[in-house]
N, C-alpha and C. Protein backbone atom coordinates (compact mmCIF):
# COMPACT_ATOMS: atom_id res chain seq x y z
N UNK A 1 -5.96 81.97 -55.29
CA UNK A 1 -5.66 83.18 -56.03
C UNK A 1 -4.95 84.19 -55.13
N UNK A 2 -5.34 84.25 -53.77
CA UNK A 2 -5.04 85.14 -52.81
C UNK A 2 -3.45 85.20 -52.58
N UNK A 3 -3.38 83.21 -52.59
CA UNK A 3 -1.98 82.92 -52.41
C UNK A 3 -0.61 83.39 -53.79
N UNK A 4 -1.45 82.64 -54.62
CA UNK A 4 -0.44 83.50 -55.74
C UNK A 4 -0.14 85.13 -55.89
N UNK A 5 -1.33 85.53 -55.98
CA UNK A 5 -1.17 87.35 -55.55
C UNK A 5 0.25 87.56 -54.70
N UNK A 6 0.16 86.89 -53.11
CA UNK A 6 0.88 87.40 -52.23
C UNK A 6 2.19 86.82 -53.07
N UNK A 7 2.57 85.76 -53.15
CA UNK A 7 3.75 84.74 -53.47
C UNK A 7 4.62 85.79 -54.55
N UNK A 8 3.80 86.16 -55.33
CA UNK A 8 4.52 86.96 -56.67
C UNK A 8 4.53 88.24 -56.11
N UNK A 9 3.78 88.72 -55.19
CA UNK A 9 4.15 90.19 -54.68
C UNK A 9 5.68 90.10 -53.98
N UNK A 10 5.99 89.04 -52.71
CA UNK A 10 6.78 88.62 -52.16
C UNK A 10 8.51 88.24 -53.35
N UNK A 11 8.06 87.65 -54.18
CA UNK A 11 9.23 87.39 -55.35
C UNK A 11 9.61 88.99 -56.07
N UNK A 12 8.93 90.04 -55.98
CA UNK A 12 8.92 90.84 -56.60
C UNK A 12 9.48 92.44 -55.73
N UNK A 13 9.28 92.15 -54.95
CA UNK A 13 10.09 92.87 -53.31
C UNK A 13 11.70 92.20 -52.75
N UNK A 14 11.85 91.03 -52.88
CA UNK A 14 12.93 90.33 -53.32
C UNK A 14 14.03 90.28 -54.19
N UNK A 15 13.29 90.22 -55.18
CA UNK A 15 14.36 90.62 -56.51
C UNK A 15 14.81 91.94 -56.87
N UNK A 16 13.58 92.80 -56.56
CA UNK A 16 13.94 94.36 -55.96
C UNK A 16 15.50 94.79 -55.17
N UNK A 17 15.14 94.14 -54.21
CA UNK A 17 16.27 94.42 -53.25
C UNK A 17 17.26 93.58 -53.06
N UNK A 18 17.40 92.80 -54.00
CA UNK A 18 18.60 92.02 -53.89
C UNK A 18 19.56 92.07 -55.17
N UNK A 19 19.39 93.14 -55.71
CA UNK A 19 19.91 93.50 -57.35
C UNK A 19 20.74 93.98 -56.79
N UNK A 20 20.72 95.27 -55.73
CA UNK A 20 22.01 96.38 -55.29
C UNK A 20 22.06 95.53 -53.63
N UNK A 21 23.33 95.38 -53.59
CA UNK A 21 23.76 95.17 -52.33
C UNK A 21 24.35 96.27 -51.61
N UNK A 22 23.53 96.89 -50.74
CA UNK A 22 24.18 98.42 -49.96
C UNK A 22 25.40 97.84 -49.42
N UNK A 23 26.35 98.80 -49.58
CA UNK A 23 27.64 98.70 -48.76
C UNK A 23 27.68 99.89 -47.91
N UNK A 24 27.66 99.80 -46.60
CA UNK A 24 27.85 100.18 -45.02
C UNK A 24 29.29 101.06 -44.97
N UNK A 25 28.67 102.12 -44.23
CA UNK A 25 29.97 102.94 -43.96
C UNK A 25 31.19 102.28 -43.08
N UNK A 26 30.75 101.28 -42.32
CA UNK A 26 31.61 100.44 -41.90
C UNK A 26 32.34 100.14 -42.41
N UNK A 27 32.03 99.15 -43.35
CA UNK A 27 32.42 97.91 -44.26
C UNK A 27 33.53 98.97 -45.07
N UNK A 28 33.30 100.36 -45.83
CA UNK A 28 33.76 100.91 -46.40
C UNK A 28 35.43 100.93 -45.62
N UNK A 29 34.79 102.14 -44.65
CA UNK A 29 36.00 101.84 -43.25
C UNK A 29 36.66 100.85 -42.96
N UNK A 30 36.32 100.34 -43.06
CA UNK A 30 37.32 98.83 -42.38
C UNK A 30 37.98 98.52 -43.22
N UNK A 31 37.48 98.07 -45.01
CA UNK A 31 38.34 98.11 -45.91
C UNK A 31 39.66 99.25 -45.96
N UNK A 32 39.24 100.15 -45.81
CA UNK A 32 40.28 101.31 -46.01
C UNK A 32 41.59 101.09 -44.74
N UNK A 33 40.78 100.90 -43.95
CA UNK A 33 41.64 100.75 -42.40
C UNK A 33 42.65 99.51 -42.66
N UNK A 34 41.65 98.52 -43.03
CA UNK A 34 42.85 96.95 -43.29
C UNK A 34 43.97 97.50 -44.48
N UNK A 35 43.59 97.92 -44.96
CA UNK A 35 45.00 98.50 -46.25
C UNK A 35 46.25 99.34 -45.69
N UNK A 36 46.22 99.66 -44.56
CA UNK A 36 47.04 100.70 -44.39
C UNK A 36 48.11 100.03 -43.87
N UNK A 37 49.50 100.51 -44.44
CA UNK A 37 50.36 100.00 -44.20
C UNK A 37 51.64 101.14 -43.66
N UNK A 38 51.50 101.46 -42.50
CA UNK A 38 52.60 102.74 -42.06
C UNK A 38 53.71 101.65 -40.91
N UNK A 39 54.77 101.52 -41.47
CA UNK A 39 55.82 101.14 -40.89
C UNK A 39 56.52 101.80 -39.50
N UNK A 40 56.45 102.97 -39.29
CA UNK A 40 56.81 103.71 -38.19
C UNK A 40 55.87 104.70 -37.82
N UNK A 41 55.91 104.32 -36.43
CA UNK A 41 55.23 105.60 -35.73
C UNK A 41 55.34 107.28 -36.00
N UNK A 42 54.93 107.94 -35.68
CA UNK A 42 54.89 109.43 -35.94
C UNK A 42 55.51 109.63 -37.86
N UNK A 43 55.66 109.19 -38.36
CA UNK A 43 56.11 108.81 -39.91
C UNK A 43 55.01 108.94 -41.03
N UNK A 44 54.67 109.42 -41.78
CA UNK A 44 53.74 108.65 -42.74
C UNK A 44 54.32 108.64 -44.14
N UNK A 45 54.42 107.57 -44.41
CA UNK A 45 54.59 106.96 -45.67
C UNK A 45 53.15 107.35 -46.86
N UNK A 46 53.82 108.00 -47.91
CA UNK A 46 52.99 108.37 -48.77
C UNK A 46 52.89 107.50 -49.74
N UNK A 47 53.63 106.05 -49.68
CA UNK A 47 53.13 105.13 -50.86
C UNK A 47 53.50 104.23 -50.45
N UNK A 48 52.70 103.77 -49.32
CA UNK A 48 52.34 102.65 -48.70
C UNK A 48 51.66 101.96 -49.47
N UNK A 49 51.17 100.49 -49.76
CA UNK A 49 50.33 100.07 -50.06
C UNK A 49 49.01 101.05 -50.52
N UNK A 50 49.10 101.39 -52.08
CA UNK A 50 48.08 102.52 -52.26
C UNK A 50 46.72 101.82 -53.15
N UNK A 51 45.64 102.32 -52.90
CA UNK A 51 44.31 102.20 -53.76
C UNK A 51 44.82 102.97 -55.05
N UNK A 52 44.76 102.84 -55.80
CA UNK A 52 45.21 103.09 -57.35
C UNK A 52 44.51 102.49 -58.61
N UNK A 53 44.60 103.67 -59.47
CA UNK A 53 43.57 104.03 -60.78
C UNK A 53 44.43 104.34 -61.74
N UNK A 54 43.65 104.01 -62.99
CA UNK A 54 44.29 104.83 -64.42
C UNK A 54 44.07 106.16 -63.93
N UNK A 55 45.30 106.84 -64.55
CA UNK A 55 45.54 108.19 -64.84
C UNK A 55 45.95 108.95 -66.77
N UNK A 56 45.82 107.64 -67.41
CA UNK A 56 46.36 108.40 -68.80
C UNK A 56 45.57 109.12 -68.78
N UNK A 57 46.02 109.96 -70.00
CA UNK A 57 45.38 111.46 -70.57
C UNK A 57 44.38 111.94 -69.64
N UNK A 58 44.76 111.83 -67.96
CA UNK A 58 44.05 112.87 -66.89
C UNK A 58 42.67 111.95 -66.84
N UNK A 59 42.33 111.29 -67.50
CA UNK A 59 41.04 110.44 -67.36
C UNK A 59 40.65 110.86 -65.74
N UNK A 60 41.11 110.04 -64.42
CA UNK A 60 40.81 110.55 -63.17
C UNK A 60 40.52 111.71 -62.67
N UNK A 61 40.39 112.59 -63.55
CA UNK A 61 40.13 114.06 -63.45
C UNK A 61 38.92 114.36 -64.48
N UNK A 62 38.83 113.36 -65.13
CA UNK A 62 38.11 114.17 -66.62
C UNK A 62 36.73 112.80 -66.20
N UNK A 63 36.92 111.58 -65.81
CA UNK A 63 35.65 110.57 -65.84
C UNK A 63 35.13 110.95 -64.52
N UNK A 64 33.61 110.36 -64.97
CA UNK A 64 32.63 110.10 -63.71
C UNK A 64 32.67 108.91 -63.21
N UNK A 65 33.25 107.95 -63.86
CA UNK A 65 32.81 106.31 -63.29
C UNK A 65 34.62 106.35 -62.81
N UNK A 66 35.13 106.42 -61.79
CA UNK A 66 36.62 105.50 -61.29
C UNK A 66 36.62 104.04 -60.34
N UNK A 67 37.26 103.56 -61.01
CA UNK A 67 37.77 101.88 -60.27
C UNK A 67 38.69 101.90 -59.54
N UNK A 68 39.02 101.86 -58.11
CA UNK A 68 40.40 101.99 -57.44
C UNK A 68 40.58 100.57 -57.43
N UNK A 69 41.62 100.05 -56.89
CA UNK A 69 41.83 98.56 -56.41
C UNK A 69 43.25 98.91 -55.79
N UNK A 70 43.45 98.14 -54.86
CA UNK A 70 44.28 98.25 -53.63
C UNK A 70 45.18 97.20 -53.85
N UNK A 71 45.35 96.21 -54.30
CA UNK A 71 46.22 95.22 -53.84
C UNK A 71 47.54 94.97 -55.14
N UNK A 72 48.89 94.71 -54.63
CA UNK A 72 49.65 94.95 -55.67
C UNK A 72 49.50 93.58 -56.57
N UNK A 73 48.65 92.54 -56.58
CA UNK A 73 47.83 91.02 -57.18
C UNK A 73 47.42 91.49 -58.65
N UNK A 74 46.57 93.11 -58.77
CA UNK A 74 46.06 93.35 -59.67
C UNK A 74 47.11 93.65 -60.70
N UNK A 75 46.82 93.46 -62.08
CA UNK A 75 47.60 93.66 -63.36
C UNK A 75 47.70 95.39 -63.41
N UNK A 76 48.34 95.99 -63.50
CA UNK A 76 48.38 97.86 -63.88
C UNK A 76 49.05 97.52 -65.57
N UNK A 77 48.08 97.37 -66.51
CA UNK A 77 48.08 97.64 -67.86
C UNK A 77 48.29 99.05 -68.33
N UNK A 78 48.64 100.06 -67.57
CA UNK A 78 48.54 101.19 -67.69
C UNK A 78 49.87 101.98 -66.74
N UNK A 79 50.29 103.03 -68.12
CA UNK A 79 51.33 103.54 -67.15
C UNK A 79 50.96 104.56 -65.98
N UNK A 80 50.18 105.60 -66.47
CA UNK A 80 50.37 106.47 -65.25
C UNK A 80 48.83 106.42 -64.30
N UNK A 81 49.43 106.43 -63.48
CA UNK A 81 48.46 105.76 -62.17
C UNK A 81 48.05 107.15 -61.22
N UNK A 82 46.91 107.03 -60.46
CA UNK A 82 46.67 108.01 -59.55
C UNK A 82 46.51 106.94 -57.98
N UNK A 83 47.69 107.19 -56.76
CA UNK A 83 47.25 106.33 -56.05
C UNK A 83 46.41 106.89 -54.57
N UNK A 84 45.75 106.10 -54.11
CA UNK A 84 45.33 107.29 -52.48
C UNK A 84 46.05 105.93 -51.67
N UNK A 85 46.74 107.12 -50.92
CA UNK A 85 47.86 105.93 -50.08
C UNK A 85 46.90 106.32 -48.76
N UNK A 86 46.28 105.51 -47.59
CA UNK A 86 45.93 105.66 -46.57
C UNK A 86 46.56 105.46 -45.20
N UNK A 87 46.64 106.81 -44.85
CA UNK A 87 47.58 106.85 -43.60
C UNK A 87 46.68 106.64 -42.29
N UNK A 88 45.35 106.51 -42.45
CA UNK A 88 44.03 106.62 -41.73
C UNK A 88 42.62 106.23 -42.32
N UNK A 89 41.86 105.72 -41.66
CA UNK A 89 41.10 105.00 -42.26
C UNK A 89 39.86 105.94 -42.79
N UNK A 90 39.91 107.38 -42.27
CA UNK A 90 39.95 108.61 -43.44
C UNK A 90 40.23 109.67 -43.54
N UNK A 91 41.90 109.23 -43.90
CA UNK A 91 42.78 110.30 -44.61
C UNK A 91 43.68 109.54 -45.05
N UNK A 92 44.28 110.31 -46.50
CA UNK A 92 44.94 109.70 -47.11
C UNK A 92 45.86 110.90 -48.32
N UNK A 93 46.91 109.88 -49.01
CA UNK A 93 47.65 111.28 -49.79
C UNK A 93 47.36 110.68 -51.18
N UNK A 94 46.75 111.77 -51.79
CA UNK A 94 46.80 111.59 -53.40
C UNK A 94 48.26 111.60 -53.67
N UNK A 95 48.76 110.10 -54.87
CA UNK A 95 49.82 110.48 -55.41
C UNK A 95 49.82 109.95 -56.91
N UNK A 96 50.40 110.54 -57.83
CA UNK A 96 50.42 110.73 -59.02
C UNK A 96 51.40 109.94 -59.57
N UNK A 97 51.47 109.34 -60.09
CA UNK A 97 53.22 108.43 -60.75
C UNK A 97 52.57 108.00 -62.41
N UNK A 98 54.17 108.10 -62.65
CA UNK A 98 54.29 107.41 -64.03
C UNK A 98 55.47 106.08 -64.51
N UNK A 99 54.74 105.11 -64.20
CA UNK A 99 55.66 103.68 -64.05
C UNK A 99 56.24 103.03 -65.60
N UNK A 100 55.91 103.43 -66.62
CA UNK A 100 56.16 103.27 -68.11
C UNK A 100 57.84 103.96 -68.35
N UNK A 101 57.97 105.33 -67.94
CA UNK A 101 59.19 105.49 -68.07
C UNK A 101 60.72 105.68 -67.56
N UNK A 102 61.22 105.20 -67.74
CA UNK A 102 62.52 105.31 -66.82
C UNK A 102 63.63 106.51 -67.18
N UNK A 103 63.81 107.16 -65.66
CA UNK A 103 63.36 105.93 -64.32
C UNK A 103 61.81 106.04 -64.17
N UNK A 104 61.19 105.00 -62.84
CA UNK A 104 59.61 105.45 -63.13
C UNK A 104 59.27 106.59 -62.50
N UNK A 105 58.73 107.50 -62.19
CA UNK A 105 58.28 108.55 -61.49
C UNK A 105 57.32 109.04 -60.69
N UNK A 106 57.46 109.62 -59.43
CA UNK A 106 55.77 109.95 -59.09
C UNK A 106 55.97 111.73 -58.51
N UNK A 107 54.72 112.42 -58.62
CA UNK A 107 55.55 113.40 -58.61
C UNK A 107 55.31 113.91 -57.04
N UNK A 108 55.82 115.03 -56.50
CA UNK A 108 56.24 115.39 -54.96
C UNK A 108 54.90 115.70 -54.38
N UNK A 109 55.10 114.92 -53.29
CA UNK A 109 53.21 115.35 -52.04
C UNK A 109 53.73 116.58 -52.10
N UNK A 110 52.34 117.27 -52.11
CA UNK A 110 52.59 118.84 -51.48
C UNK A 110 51.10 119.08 -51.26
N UNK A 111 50.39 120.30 -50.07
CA UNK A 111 49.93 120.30 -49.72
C UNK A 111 48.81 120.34 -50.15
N UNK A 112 48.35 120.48 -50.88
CA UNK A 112 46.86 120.17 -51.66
C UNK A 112 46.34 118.35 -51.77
N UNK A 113 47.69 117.51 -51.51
CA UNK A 113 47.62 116.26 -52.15
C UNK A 113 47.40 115.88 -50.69
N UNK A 114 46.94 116.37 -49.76
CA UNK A 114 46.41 115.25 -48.30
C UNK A 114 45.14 115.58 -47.95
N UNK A 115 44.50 114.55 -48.39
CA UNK A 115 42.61 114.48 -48.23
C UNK A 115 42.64 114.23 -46.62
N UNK A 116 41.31 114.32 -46.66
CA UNK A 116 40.20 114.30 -45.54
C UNK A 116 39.55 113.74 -45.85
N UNK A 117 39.03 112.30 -45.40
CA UNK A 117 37.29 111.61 -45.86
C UNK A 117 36.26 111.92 -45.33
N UNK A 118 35.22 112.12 -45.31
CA UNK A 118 33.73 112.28 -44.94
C UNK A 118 33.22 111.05 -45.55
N UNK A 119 32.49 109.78 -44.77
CA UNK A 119 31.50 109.18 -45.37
C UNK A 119 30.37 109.02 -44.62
N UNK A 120 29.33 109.56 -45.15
CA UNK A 120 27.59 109.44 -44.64
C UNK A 120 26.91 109.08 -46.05
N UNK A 121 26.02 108.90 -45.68
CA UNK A 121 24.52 108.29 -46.51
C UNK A 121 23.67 110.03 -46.71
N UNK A 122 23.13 109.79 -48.05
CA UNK A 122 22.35 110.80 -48.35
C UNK A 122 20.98 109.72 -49.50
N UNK A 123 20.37 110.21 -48.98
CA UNK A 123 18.93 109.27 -49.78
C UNK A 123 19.14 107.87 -49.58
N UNK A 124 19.90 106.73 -49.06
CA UNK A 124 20.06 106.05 -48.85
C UNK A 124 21.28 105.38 -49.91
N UNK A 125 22.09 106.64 -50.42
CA UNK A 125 23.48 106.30 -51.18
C UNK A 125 24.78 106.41 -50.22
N UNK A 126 26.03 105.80 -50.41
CA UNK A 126 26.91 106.06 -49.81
C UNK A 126 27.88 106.87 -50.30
N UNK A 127 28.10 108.33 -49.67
CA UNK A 127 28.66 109.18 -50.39
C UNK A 127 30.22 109.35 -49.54
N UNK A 128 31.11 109.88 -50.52
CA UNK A 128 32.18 109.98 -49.78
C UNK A 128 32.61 111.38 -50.48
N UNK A 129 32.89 112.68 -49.61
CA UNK A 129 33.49 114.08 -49.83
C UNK A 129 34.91 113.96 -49.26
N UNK A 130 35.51 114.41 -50.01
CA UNK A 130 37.05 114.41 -49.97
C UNK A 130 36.98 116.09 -49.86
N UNK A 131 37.94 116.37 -48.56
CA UNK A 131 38.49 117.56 -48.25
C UNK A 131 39.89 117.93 -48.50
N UNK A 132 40.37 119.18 -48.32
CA UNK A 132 41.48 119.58 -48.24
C UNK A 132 41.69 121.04 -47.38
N UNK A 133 41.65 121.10 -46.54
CA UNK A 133 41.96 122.33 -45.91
C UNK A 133 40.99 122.66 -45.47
N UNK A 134 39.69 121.91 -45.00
CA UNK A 134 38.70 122.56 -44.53
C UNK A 134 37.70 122.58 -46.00
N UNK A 135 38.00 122.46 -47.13
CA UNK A 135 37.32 122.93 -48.75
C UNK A 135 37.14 121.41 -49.26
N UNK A 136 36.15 121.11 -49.45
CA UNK A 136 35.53 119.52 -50.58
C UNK A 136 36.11 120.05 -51.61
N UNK A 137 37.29 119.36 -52.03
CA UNK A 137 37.83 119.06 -53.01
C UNK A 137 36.78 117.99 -54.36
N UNK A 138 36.36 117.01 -53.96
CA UNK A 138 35.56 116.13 -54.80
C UNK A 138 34.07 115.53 -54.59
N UNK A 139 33.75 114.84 -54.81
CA UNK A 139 32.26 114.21 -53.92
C UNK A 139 32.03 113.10 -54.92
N UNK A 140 31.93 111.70 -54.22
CA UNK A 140 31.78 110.37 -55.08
C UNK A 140 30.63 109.50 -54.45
N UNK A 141 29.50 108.94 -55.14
CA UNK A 141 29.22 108.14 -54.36
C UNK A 141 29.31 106.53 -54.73
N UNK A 142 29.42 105.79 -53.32
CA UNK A 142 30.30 104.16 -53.69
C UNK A 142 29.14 103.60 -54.29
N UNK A 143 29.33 102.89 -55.57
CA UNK A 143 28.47 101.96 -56.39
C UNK A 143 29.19 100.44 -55.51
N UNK A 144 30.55 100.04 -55.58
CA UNK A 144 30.36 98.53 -55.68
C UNK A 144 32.01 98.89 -54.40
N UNK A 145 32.09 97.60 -53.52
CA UNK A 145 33.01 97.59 -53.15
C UNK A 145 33.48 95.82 -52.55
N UNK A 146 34.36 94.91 -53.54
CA UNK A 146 33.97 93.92 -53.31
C UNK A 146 35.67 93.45 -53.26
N UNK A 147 35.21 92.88 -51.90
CA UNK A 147 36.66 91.97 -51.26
C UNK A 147 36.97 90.54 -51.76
N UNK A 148 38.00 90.42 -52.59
CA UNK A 148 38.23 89.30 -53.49
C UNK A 148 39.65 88.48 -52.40
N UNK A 149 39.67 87.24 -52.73
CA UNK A 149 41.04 86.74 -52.06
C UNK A 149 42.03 86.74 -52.63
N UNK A 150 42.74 87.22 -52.20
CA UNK A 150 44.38 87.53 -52.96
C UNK A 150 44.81 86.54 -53.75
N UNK A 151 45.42 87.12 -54.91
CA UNK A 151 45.86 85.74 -55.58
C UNK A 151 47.52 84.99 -54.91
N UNK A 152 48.06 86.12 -54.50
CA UNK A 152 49.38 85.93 -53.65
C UNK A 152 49.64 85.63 -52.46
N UNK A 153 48.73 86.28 -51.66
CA UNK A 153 48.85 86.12 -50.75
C UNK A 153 47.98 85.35 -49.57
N UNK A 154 48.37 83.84 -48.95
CA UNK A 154 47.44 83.00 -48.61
C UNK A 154 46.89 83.75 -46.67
N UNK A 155 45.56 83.91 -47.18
CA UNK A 155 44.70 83.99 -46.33
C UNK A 155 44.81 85.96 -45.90
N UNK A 156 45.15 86.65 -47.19
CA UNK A 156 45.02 87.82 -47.30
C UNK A 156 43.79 88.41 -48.05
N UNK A 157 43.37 89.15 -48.02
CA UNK A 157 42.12 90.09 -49.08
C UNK A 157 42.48 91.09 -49.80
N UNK A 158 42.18 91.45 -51.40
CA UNK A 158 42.51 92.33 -51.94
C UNK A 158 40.64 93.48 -52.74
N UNK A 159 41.26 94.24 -52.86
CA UNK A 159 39.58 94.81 -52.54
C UNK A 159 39.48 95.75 -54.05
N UNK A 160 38.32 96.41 -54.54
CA UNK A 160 37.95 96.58 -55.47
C UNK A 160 36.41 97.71 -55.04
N UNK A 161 37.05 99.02 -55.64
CA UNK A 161 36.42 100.20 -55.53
C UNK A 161 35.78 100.98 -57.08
N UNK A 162 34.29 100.99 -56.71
CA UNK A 162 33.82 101.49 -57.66
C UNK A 162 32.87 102.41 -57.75
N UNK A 163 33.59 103.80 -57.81
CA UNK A 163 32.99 105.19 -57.48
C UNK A 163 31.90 106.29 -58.45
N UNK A 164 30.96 107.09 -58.26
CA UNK A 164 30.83 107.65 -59.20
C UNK A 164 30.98 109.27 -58.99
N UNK A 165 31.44 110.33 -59.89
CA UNK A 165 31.86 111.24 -59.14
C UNK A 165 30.37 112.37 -59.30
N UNK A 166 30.39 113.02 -58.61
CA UNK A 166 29.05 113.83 -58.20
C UNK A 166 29.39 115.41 -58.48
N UNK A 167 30.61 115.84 -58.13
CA UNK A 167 30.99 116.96 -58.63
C UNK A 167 31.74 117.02 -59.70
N UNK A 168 31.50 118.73 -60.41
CA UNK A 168 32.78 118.86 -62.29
C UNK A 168 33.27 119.77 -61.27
């Protein structure tokens, strides 16, 4: 009896903690870091290889749940996009485009559009505050972040971001 007690306590501490798989500020980092694609020194390219989201009707402004995904493999069923191009593994430029009409469009960096990352743990969540000038612009914390293999590219990774936002 003693043994079953423990056995099902043990299955039950288990299944507990193996539902959410924590993802590591590392792991976060490193993803972000492997994406970056800046061609020249002292230069930064604002639409480099970008993490990119729906943007119709402002949704990225207006939802709590956002999906980024990074790799150009994924389908964009959607015209206007919000992308974070990473010039640093945390900092990066919000950019805005609309690929549906021609010509396609994105509209001009200007200074509000270059974040700052912060990522630490609070209660044992992984939170990420986006700055701008010294001022938290946003606050998200990472639900899922899962590295898939490219469909194009052999022996590349394409990655998959799934945020929830913490501040209106």
């Amino acid at each position: 009896m003693k043994n079953n007690l423990l056995f099902a306590l043990m299955l039950i501490v288990h299944f507990s903690y193996s539902q959410e798989t924590k993802i590591s500020k590392n792991e976060l980092l490193k993803a972000f870091k492997e994406t970056i694609v800046q061609t020249k020194k002292g230069k930064i390219e604002t639409d480099s290889n970008p993490w990119f989201t729906e943007n119709t009707n402002e949704i990225y402004y207006k939802n709590d749940t956002i999906v980024l995904k990074n790799a150009k493999s994924f389908k964009r069923d959607y015209c206007k996009i919000i992308n974070w191009n990473f010039y640093k593994k945390n900092a990066f430029v919000i950019g805005d485009a609309d690929y549906c009409n021609e010509p396609p469009t994105r509209k001009v960096t200007k200074p509000k559009d270059w974040v700052n990352l912060k990522v630490h743990y609070v209660e044992n969540n992984l939170i990420m505050e986006l700055f701008n000038e010294n001022k938290m612009i946003d606050k998200f914390k990472v639900i899922l972040l899962e590295k898939k293999e490219s469909e194009y590219e052999k022996n590349d990774f394409d990655y998959i971001l799934k945020i929830i936002r913490l501040t209106k």
